[in-house]
Protein backbone atom coordinates (compact mmCIF):
# COMPACT_ATOMS: atom_id res chain seq x y z
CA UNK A 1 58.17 26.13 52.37
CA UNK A 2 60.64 25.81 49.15
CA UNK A 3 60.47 29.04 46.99
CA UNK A 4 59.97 28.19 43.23
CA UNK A 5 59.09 29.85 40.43
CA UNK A 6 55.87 29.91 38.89
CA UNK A 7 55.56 28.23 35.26
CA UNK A 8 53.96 30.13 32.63
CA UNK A 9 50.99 29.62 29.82
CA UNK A 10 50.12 31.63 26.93
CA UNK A 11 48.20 31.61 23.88
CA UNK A 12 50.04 28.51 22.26
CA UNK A 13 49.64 26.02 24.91
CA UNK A 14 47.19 27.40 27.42
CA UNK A 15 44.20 24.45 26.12
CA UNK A 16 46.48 21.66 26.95
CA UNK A 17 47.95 23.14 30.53
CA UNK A 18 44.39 24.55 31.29
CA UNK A 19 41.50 22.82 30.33
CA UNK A 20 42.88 19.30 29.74
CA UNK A 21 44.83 19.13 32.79
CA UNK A 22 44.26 16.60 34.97
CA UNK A 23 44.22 18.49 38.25
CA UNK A 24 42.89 21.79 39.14
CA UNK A 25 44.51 24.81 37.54
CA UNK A 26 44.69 28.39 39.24
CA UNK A 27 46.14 30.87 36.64
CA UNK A 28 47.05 34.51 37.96
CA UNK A 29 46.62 36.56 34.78
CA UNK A 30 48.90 39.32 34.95
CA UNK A 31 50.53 42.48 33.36
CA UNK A 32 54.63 43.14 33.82
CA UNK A 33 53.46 47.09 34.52
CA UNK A 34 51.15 45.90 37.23
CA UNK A 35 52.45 46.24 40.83
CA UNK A 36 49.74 43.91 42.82
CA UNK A 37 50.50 41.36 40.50
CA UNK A 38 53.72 41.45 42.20
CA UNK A 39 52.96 41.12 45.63
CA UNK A 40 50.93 38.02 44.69
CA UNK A 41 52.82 36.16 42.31
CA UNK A 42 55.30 36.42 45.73
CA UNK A 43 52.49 34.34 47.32
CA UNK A 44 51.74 32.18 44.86
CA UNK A 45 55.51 31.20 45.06
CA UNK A 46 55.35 31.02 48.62
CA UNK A 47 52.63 28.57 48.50
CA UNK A 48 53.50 26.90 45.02
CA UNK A 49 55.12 23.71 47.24
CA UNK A 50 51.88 23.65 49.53
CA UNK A 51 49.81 22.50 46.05
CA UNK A 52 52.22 20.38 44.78
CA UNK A 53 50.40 17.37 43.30
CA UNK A 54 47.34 18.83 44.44
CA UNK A 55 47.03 22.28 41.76
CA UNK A 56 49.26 23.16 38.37
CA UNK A 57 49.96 27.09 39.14
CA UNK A 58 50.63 28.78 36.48
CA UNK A 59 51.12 32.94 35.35
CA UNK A 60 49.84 34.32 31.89
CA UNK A 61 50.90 37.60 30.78
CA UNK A 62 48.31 39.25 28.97
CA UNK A 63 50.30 41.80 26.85
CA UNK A 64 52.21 37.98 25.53
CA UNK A 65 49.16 36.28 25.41
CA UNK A 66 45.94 38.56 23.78
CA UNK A 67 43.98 35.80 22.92
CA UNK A 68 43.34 33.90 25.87
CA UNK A 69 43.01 37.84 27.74
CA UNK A 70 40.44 38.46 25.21
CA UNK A 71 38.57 35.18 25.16
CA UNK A 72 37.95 35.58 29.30
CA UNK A 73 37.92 39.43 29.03
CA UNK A 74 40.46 40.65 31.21
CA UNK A 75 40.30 43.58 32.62
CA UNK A 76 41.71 44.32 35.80
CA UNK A 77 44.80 43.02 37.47
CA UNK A 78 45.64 40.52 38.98
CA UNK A 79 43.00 38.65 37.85
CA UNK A 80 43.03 34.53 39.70
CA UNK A 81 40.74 31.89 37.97
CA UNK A 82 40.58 28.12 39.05
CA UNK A 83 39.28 25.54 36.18
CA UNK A 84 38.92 22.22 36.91
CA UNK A 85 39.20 20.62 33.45
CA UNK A 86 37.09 22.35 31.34
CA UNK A 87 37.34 25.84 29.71
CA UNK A 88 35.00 27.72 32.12
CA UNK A 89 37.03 28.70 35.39
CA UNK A 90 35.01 27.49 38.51
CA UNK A 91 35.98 30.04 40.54
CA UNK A 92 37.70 34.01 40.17
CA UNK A 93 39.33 36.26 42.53
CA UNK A 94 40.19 39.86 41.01
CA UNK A 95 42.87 42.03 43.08
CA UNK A 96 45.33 41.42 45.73
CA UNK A 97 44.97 39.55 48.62
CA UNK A 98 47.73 38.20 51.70
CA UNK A 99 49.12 35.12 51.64
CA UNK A 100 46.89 33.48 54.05
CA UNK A 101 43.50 34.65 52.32
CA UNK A 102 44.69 33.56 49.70
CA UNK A 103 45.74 30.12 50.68
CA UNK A 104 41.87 30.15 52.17
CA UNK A 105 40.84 31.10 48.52
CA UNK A 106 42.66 28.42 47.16
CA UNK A 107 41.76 25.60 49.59
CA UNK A 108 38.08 26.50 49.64
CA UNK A 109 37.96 26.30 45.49
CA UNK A 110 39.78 23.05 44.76
């Protein structure tokens, strides 16, 4: 598996990444200060080549991006949400998890 990084979305652009995207969407909303959003974001990386064509991954830091933290009330980090083109996520996952539940996570909810 290729290690690459995972993209980012914010306030300015996260209705056209998220909810008009053509594929499925898993965003890890995260906090710079937040140590198991460390440890995860290492998996999503990991796996980022697995969903290639298949899932957009992307990160949104909440303390750069209030509004969209606010509009799906984040509270606790890391915070994982799946849409699949529309504004309501379709599926959430709130702390860490290993690589390989996650992957299960992942392939179970897209």
């Amino acid at each position: 598996m290729a290690n690459t990084t995972i993209a980012t979305v914010g306030d300015s652009d996260f209705q056209e990444k998220v909810h008009n995207a053509e594929l499925p969407v898993l965003v890890m909303f995260t906090a710079t200060w937040s140590a198991p959003d460390r440890g995860v974001e290492n998996s999503l990386t990991e796996l980022a080549s697995d969903y290639e064509n298949k899932v957009f991954i992307y990160k949104c830091d909440i303390d750069a991006s209030p509004n969209v933290a606010s509009q799906y009330g984040i509270r606790m980090f890391p915070t994982l949400y799946i849409f699949k083109g529309r504004s309501t996520p379709t599926a959430t996952r709130i702390g860490a998890l290993p690589t390989a539940q996650l992957k299960s996570w992942i392939d179970a909810n897209v």
